[in-house]
C-alpha atoms as a PDB file:
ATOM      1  CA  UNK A   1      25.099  -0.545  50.220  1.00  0.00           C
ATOM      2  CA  UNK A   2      28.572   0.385  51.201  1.00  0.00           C
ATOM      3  CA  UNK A   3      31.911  -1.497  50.526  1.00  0.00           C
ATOM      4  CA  UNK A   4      31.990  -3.745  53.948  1.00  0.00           C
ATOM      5  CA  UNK A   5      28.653  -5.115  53.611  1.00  0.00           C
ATOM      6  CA  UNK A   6      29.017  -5.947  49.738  1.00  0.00           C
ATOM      7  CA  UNK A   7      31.871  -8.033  51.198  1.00  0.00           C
ATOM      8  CA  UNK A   8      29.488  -9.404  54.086  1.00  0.00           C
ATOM      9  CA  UNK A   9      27.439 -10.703  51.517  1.00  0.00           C
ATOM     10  CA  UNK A  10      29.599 -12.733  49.039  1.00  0.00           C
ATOM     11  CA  UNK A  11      31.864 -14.335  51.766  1.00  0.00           C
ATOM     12  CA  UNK A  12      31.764 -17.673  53.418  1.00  0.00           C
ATOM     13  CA  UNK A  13      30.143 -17.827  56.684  1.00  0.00           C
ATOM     14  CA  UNK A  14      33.315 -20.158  57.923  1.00  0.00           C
ATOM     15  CA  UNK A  15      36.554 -19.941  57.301  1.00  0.00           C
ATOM     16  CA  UNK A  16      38.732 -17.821  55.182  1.00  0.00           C
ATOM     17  CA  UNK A  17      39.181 -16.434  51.541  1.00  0.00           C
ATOM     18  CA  UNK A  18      40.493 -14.532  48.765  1.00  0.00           C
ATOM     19  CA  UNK A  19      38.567 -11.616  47.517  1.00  0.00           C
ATOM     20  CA  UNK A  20      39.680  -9.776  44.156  1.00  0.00           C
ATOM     21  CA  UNK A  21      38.967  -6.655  43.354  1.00  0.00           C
ATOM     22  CA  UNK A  22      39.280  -4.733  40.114  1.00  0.00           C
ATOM     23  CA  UNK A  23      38.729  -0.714  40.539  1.00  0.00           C
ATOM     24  CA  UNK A  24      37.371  -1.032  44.005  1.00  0.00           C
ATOM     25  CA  UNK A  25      34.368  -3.781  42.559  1.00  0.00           C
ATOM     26  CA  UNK A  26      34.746  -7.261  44.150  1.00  0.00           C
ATOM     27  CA  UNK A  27      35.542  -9.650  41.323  1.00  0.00           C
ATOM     28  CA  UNK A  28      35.483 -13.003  42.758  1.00  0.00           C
ATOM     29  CA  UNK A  29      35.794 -14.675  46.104  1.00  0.00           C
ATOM     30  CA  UNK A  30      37.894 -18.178  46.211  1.00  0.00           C
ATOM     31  CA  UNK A  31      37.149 -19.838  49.670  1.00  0.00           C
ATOM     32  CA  UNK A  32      40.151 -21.674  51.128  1.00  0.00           C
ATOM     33  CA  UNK A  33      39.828 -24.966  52.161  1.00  0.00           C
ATOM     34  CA  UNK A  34      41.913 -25.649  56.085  1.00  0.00           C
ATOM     35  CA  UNK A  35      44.864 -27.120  54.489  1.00  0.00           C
ATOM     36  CA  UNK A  36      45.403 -24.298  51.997  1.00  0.00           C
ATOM     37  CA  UNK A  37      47.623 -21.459  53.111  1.00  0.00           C
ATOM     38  CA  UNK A  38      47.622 -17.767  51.365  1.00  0.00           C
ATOM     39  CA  UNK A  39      52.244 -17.309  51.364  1.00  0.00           C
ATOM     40  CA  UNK A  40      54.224 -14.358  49.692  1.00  0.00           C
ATOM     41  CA  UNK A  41      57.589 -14.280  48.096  1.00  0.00           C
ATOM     42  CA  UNK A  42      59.180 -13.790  51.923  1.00  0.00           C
ATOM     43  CA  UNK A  43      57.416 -16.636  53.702  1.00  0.00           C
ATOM     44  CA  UNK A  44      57.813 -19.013  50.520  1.00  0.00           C
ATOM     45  CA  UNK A  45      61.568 -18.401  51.282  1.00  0.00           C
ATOM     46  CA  UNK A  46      61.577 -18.998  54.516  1.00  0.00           C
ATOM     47  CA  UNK A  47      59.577 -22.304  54.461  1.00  0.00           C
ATOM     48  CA  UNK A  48      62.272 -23.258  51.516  1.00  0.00           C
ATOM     49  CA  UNK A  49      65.228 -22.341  53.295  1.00  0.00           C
ATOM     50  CA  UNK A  50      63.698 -24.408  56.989  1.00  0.00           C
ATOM     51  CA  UNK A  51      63.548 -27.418  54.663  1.00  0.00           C
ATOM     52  CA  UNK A  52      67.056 -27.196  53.843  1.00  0.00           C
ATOM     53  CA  UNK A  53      66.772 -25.567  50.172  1.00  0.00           C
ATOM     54  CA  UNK A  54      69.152 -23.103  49.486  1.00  0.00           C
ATOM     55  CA  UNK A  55      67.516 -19.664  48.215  1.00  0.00           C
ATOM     56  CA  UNK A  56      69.263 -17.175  46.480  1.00  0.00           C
ATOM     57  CA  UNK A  57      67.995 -14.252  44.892  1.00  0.00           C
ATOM     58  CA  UNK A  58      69.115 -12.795  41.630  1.00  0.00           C
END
């Protein structure tokens, strides 16, 4: 079985997810629920600064 159907098999047939991988082996698989959003450093300081934080960086 290839890579791409390994994943096939251990995802959710709706919605989204997470899927760790440790030396190319799927590790676990976290479904998100709708309200959950997946956000990196960027977009975390984008949302912050739209709500009227002030970000700085160090």
């Amino acid at each position: 079985m290839d890579l791409k159907q390994d994943v096939a098999r251990v995802l959710p047939e709706n919605g989204r997810a997470l899927v760790y991988m440790t030396h190319g082996a799927i590790t676990a698989v976290l479904p998100l629920k709708e309200s959950q959003i997946v956000a990196d450093t960027e977009l975390m300081i984008v949302l912050l600064r739209r709500m009227g934080y002030d970000v700085r960086r160090k």
